[in-house]
Protein backbone atom coordinates (compact mmCIF):
# COMPACT_ATOMS: atom_id res chain seq x y z
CA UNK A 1 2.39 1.12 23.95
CA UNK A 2 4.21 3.91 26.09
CA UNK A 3 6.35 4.80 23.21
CA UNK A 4 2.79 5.03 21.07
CA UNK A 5 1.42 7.32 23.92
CA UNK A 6 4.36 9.70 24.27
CA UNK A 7 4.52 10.61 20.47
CA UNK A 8 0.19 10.88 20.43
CA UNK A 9 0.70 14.98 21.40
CA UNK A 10 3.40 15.27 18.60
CA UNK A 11 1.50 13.01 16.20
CA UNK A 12 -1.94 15.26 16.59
CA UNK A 13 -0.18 18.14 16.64
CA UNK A 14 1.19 17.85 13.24
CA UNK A 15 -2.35 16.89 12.31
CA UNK A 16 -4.18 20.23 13.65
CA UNK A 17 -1.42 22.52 13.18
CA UNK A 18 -1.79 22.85 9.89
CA UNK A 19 -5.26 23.39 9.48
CA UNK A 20 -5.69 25.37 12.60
CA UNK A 21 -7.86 28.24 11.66
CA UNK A 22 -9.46 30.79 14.13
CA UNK A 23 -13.26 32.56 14.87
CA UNK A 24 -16.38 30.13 12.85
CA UNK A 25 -13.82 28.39 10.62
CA UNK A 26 -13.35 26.12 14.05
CA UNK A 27 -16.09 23.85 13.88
CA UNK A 28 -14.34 22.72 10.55
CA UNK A 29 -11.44 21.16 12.46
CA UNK A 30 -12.41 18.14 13.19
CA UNK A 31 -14.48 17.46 10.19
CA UNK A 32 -11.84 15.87 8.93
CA UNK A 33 -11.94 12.38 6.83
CA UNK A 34 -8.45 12.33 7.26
CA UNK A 35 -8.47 12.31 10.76
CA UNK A 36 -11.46 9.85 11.06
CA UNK A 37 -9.17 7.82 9.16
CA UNK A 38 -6.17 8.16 11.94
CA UNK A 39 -8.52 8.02 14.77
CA UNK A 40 -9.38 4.47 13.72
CA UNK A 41 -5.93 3.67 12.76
CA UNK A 42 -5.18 4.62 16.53
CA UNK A 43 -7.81 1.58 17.34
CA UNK A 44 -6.10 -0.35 14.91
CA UNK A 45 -3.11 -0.33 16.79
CA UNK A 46 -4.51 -1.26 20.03
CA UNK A 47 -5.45 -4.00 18.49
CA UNK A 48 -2.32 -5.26 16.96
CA UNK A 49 -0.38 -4.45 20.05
CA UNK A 50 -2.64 -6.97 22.32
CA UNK A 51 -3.41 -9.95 19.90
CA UNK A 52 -6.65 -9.88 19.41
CA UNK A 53 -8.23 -12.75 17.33
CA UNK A 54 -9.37 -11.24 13.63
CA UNK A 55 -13.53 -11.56 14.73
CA UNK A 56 -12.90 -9.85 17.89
CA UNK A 57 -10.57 -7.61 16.40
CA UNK A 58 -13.48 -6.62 13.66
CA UNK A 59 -16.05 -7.39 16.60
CA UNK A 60 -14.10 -3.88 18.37
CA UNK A 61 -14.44 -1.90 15.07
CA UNK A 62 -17.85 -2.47 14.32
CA UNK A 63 -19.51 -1.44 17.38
CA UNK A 64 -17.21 1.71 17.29
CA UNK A 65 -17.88 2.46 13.73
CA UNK A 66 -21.33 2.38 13.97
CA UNK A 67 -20.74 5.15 17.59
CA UNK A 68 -19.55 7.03 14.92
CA UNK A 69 -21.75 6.63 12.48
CA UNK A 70 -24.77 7.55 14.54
CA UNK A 71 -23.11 10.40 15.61
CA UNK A 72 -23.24 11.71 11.83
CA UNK A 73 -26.50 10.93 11.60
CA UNK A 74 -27.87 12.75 14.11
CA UNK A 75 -26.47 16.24 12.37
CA UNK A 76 -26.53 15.27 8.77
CA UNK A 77 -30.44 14.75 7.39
CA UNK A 78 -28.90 13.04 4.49
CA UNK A 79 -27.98 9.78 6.33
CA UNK A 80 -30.10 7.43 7.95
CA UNK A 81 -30.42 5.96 11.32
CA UNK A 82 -28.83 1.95 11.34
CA UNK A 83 -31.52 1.51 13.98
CA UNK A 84 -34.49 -0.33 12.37
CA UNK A 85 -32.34 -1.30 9.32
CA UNK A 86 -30.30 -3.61 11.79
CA UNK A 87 -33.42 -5.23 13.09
CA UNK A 88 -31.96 -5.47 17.22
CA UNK A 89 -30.68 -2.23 17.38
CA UNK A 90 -32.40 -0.18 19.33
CA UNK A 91 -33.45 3.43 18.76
CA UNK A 92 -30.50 6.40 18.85
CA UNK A 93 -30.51 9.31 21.61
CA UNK A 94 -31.45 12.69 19.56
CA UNK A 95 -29.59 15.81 20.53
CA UNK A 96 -31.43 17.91 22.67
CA UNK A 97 -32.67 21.12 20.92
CA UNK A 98 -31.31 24.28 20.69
CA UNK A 99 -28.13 23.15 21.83
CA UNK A 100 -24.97 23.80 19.66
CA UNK A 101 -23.43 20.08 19.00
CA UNK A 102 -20.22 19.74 16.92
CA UNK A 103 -21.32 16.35 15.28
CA UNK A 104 -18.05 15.73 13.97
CA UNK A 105 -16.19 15.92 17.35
CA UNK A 106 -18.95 13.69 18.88
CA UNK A 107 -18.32 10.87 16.11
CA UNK A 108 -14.98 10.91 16.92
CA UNK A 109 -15.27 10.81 20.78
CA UNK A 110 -17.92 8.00 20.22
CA UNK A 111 -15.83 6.08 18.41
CA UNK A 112 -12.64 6.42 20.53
CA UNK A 113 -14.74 5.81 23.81
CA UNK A 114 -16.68 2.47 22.41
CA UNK A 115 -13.04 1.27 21.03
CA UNK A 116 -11.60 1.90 24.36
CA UNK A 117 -14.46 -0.11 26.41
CA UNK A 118 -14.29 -2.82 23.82
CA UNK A 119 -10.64 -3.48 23.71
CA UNK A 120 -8.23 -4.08 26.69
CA UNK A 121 -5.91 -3.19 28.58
CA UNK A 122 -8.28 -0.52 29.79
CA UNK A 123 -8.01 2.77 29.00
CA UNK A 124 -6.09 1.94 25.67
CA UNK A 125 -7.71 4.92 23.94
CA UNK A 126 -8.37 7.27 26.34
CA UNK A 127 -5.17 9.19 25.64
CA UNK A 128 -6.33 9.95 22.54
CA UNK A 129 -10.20 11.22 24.15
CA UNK A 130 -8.47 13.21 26.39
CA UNK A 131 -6.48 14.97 23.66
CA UNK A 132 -8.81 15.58 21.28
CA UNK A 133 -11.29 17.00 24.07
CA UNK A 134 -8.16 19.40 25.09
CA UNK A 135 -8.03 20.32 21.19
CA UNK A 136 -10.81 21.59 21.04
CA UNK A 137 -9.88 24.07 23.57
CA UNK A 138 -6.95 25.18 22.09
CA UNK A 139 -8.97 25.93 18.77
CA UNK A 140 -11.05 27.92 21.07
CA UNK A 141 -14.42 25.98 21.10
CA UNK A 142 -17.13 27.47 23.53
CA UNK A 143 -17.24 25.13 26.74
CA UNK A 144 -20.92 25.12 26.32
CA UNK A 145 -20.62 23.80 23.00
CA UNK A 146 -17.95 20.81 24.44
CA UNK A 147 -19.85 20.02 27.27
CA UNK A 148 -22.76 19.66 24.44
CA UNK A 149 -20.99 17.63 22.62
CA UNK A 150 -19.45 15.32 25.39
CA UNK A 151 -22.49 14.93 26.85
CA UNK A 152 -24.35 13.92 23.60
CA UNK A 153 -21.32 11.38 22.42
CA UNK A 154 -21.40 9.97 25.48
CA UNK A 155 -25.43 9.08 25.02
CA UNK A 156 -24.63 7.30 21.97
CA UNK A 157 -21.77 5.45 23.37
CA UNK A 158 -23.62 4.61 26.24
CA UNK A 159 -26.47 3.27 24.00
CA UNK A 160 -24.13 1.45 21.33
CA UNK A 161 -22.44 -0.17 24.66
CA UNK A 162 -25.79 -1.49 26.09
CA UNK A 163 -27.10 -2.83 22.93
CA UNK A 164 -23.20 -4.90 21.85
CA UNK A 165 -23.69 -6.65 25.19
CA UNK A 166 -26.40 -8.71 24.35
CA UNK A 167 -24.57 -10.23 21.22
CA UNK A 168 -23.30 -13.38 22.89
CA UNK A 169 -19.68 -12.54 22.93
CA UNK A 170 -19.51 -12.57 26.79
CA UNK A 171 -21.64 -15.98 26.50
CA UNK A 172 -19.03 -17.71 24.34
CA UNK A 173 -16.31 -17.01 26.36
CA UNK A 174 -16.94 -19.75 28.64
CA UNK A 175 -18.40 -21.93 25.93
CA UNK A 176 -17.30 -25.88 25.95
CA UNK A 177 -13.83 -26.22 24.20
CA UNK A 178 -13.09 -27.70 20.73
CA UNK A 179 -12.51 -31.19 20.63
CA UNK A 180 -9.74 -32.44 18.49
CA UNK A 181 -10.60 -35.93 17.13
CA UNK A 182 -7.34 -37.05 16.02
CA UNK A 183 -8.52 -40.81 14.73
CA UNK A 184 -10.98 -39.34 12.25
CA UNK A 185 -9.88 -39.03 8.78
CA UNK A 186 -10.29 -35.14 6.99
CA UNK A 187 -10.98 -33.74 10.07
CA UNK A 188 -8.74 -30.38 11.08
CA UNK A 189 -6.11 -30.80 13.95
CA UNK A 190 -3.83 -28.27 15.46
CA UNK A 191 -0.91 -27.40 12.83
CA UNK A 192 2.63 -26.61 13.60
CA UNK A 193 5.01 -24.76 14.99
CA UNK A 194 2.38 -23.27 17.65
CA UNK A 195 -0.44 -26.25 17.70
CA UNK A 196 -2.61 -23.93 19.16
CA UNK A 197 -5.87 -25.06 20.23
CA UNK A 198 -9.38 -24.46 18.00
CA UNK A 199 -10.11 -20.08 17.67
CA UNK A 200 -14.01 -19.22 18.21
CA UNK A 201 -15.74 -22.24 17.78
CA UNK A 202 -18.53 -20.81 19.02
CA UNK A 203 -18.31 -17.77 16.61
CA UNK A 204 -21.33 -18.72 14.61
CA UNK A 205 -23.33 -18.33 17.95
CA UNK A 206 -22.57 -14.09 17.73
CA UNK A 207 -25.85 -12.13 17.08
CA UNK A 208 -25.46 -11.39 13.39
CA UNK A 209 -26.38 -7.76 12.19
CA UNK A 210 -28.51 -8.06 8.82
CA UNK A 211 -28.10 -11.59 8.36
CA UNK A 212 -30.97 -13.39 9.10
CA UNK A 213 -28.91 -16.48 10.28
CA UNK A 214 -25.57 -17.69 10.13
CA UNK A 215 -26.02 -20.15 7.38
CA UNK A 216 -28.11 -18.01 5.40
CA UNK A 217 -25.04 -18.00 2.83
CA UNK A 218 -23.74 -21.44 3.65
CA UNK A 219 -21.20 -22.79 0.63
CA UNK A 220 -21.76 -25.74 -1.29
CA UNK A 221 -20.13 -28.93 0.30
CA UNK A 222 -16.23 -29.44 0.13
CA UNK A 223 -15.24 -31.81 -1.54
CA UNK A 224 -14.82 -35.64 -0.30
CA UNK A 225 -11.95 -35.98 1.83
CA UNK A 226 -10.11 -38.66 -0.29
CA UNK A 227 -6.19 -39.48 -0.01
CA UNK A 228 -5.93 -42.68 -1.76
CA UNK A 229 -7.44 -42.22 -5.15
CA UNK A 230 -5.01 -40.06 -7.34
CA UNK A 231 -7.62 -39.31 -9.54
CA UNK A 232 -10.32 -37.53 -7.25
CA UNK A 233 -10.93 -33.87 -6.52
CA UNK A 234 -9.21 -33.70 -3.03
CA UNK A 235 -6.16 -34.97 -4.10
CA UNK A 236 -5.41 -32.98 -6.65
CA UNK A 237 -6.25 -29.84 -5.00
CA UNK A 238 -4.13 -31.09 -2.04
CA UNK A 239 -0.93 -31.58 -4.80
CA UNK A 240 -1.58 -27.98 -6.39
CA UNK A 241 -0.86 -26.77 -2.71
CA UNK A 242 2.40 -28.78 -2.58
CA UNK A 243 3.38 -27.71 -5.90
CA UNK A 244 2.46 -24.19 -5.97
CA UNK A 245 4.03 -24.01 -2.70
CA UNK A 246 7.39 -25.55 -4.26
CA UNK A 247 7.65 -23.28 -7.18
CA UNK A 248 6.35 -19.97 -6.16
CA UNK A 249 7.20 -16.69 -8.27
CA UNK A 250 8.72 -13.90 -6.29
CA UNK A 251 5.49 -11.99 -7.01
CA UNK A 252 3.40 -14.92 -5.82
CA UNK A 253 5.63 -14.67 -2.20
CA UNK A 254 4.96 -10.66 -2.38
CA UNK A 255 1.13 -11.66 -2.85
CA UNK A 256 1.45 -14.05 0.03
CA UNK A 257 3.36 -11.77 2.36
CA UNK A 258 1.18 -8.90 1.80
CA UNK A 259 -2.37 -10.39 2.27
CA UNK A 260 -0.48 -12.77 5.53
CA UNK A 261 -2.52 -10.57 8.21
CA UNK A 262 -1.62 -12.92 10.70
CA UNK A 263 -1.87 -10.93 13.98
CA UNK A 264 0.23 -13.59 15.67
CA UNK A 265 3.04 -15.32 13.86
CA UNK A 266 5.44 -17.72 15.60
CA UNK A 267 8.57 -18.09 14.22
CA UNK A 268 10.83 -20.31 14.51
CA UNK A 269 14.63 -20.40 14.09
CA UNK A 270 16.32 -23.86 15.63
CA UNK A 271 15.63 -23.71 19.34
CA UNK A 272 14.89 -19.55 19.24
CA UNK A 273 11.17 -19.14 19.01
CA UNK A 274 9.66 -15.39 18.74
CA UNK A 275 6.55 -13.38 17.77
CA UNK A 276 5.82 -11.07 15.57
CA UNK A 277 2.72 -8.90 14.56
CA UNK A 278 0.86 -7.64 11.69
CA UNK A 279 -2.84 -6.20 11.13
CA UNK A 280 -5.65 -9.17 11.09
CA UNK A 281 -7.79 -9.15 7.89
CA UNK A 282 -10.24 -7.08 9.51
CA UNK A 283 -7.31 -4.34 10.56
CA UNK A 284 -6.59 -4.69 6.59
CA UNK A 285 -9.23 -3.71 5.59
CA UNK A 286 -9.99 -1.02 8.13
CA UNK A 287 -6.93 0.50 6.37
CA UNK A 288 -8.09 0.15 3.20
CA UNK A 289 -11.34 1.85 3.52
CA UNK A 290 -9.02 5.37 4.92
CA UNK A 291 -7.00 4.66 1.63
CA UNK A 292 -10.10 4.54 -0.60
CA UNK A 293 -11.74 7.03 1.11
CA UNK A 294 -8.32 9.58 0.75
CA UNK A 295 -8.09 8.54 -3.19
CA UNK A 296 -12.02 9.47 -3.61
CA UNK A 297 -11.27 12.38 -1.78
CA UNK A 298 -14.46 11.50 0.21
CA UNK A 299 -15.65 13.98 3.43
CA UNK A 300 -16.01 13.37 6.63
CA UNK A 301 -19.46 11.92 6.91
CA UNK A 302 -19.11 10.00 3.85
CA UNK A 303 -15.92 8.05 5.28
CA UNK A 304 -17.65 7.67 8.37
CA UNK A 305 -20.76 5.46 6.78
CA UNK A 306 -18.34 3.50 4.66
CA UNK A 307 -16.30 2.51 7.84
CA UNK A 308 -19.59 1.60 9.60
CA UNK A 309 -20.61 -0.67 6.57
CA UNK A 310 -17.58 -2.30 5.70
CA UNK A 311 -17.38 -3.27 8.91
CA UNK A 312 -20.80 -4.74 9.52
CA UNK A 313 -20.23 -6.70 6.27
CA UNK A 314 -16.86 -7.87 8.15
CA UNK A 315 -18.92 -9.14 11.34
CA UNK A 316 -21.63 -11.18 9.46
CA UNK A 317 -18.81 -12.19 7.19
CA UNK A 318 -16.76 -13.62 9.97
CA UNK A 319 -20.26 -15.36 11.79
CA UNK A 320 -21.42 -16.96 8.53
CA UNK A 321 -17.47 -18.01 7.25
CA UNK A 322 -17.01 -19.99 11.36
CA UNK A 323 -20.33 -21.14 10.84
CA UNK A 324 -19.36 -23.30 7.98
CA UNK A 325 -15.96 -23.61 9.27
CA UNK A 326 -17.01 -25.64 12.12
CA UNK A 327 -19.30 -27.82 10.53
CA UNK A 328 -16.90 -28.87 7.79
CA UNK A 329 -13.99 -28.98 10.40
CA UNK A 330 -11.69 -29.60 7.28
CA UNK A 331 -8.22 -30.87 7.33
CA UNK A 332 -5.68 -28.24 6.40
CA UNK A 333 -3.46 -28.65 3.38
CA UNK A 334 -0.17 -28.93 5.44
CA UNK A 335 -1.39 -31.59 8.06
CA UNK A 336 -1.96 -34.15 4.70
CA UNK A 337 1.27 -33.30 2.91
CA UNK A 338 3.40 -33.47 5.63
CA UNK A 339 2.35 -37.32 5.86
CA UNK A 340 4.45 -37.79 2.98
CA UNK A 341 6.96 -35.19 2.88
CA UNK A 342 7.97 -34.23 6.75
CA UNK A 343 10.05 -31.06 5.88
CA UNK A 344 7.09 -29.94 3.81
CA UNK A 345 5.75 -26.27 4.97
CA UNK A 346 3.55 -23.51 3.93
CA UNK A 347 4.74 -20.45 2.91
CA UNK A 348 2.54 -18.66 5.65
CA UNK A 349 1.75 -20.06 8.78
CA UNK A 350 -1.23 -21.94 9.19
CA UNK A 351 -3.86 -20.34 11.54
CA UNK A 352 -5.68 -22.37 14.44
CA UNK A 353 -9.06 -23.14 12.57
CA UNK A 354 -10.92 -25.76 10.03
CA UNK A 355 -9.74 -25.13 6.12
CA UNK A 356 -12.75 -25.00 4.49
CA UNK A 357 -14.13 -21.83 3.59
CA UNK A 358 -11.75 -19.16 3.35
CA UNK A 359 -12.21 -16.26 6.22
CA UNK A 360 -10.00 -14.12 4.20
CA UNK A 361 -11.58 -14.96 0.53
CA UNK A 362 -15.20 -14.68 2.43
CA UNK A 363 -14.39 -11.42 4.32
CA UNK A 364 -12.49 -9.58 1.38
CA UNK A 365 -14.94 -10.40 -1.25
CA UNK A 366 -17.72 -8.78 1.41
CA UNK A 367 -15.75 -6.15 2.46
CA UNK A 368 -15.09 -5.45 -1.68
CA UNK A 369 -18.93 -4.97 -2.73
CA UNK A 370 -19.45 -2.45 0.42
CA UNK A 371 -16.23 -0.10 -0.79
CA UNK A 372 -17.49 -0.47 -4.34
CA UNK A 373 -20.40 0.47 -3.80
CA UNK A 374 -19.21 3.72 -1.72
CA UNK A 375 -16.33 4.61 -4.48
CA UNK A 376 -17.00 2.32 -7.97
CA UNK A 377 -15.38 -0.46 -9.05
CA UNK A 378 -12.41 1.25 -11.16
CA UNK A 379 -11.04 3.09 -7.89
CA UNK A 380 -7.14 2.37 -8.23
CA UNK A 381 -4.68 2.75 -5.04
CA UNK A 382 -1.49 2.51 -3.72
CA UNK A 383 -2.35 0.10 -0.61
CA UNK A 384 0.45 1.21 2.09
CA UNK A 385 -1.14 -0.79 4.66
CA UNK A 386 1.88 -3.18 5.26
CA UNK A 387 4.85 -0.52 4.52
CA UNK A 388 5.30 -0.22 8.90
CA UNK A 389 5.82 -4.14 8.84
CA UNK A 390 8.26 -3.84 5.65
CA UNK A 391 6.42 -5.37 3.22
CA UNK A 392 6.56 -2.94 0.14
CA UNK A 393 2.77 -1.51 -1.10
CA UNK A 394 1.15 -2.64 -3.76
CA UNK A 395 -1.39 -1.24 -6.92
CA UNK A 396 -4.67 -1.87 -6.22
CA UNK A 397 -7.11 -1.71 -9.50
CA UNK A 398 -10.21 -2.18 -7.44
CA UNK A 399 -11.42 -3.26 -4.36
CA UNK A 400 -12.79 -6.37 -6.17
CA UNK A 401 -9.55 -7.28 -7.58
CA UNK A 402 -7.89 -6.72 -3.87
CA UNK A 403 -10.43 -9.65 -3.00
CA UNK A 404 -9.27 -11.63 -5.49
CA UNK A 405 -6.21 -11.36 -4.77
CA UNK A 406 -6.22 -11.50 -0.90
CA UNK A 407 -8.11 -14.97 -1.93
CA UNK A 408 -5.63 -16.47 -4.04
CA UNK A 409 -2.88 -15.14 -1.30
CA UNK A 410 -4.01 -17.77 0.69
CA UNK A 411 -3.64 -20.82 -2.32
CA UNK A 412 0.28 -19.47 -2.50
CA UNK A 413 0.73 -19.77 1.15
CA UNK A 414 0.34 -23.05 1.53
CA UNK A 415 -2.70 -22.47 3.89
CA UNK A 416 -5.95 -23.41 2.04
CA UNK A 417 -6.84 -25.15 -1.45
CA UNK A 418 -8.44 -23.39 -4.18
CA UNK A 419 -11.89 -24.37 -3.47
CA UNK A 420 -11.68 -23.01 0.13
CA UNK A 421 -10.77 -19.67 -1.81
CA UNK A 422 -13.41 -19.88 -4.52
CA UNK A 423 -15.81 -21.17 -2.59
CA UNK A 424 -15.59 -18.78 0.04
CA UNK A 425 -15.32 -15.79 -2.16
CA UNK A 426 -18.28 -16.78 -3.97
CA UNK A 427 -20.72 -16.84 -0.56
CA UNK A 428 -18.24 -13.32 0.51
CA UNK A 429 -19.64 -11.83 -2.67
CA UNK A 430 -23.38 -13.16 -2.50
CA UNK A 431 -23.27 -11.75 1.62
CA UNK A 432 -21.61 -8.51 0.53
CA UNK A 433 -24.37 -7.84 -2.23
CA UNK A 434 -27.40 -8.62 0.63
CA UNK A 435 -25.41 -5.78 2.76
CA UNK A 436 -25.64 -3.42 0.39
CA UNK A 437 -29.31 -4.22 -0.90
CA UNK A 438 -30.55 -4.01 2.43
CA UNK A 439 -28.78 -1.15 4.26
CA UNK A 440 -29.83 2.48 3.24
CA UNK A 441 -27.48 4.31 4.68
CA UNK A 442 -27.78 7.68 2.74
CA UNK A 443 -30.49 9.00 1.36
């Protein structure tokens, strides 16, 4: 994190220094999509660096996002106010009038400040606040036009900060604990090498923001957990896990590795056990929207509302996926094989929650229908998200197809059956389409 902080004045500089300009072309500075985009990469990393869980992780971006978002609104007529639309959200502060307000510097102080309360250690992003406010100096904007800004960015962070802590999150942090039932057949149990205890049960419990409950989109029931009889559905899902996992392609392991998002993998080597990190699915994605964005060659205020969306389709996504997830409590695919073949393992590590449905197949297929409908559905992409972990990119025909394929990612893992992918995409898809039928975010 040091090293992070000591390159942040290089890193901006190279960002501003080219499209420093002097007089009225100031304000144009920081409209910048591609900066948006790095400012919530900076988040991103904060993130990654202290382990947060995937629905906190998205939990952080949303609530900053939407800072942002507001922010936008409040000097573009075109968009609309979330406030009303997300039926708990209380009214926005409106700029005071007649005073000069860069909107584009406020969305990205809101967002910065709300990332920085909702994350820890504290004062993770402020860094980054503090630069940009000093950048704005050295581009020569007025100091009544900064204090303006500051003071109205802070209003909306203040308000977006009021209104996230009445979600529940602080509520299920001393919830009761997940009990394991070992003697019951089906039922999930910690999985090797970590046997880490239950993550979120009490996820489903999170306000949601346009669902109407957390079951609204429940999936059909999984089928019957049945080991004995060759013949039935679960056990021949179960043996397309073992085999696929036996016999997999080198594409199928590039497929795997790329869409792994595990924020906290253990690995082990003999007696040597260390960790390593990646982006969580949310983090992904967060990436992906500043990559479709960039190809679409989208502006500022339009990358700003598709952020904000995407990620509220993330945080229902995540509610109504551990809402099913913890009534199925499914057994996961390597806790049955490795009854009858010990030195059996997934490809992937096996996160710390119930199989059945999906999170990534559920989120990704929600996540998909908000970027389509932001950029189409025949946007094609380089996705570089994984290139700073060493995993090479990958061509991206659409943001649909990335679904699909973060989906079956998890079938050549080792980490889910098929019908926790299809199953999971399928309610992903059906939440992602109520997102985008209900929220109006331009005009």
């Amino acid at each position: 994190m040091k090293q992070i902080r000591a390159l942040l004045p290089v890193l901006l500089f190279a960002i501003f220094s080219c499209n420093q300009k002097t007089g009225s072309d100031n304000k144009k500075i920081f409209n910048d999509a591609f900066l948006y985009s790095k400012t919530v990469k900076k988040l991103n990393d904060v993130v990654l660096e202290n382990n947060f869980p995937p629905m906190i992780a998205n939990r952080n971006y949303t609530y900053a996002t939407i800072a942002a978002y507001e922010c936008v609104v409040a000097g573009d007529s075109s968009y609309q106010t979330l406030s009303g639309q997300i039926k708990h959200m209380p009214a926005m502060p409106k700029p005071e009038s007649g005073k000069a307000i860069d909107f584009s510097l406020a969305a990205l102080l809101s967002f910065t400040k709300v990332g920085n309360a909702v994350t820890f250690p504290e004062g993770s992003m402020m860094a980054y606040y503090d630069y940009l406010k000093k950048m704005s100096d050295s581009i020569g904007m007025s100091s009544s036009v900064l204090k303006n800004t500051i003071d109205f960015s802070d209003s909306i962070s203040n308000a977006i900060l009021n209104w996230s802590k009445k979600d529940n999150y602080a509520q299920t942090r001393s919830a009761e604990r997940y009990t394991v039932q070992n003697d019951a057949e089906g039922r999930w149990v910690p999985t090797p090498p970590m046997y880490a205890t239950a993550a979120e049960p009490h996820w489903r419990e999170i306000r949601t923001m346009i669902l109407d409950s957390a079951s609204q989109f429940m999936p059909p029931r999984p089928p019957q957990y049945d080991i004995k009889n060759k013949n039935s559905i679960y056990y021949k899902a179960l043996m397309e896990v073992k085999t696929i996992g036996e016999n997999l392609t080198e594409e199928q392991k590039h497929i795997a590795d790329f869409w792994d998002d595990n924020p906290f993998n253990m690995n082990v080597t003999g007696h040597v056990m260390f960790a390593t990190k990646r982006f969580s699915p949310p983090g992904h994605w967060m990436n992906i929207v500043g990559i479709g964005a960039k190809t679409a060659n989208a502006d500022f205020n339009t990358t700003v509302a598709a952020y904000a969306e995407t990620s509220i389709a993330l945080f229902d996504a995540f509610i109504s996926c551990w809402d099913e997830k913890y009534r199925s409590n499914y057994v996961r695919p390597e806790t049955e094989i490795n009854k009858v073949d010990e030195n059996w393992h997934p490809y992937i590590q096996t996160p710390p929650f119930p199989s059945y449905t999906s999170g990534h197949a559920t989120n990704s297929a929600a996540a998909a229908e908000v970027m389509t409908k932001w950029f189409g559905d025949h946007l094609s992409f380089t996705d570089t998200s994984l290139l700073e972990f060493g995993i090479k990119n990958r061509e991206i025909k659409s943001f649909r197809g990335a679904a699909q394929e973060a989906a079956m990612s998890r079938l050549y893992g080792g980490i889910h059956y098929r019908f926790d992918n299809d199953n999971g995409a399928n309610a992903g898809k059906k939440l992602g389409e109520f997102i985008v039928s209900r929220l109006k975010l331009k005009k």
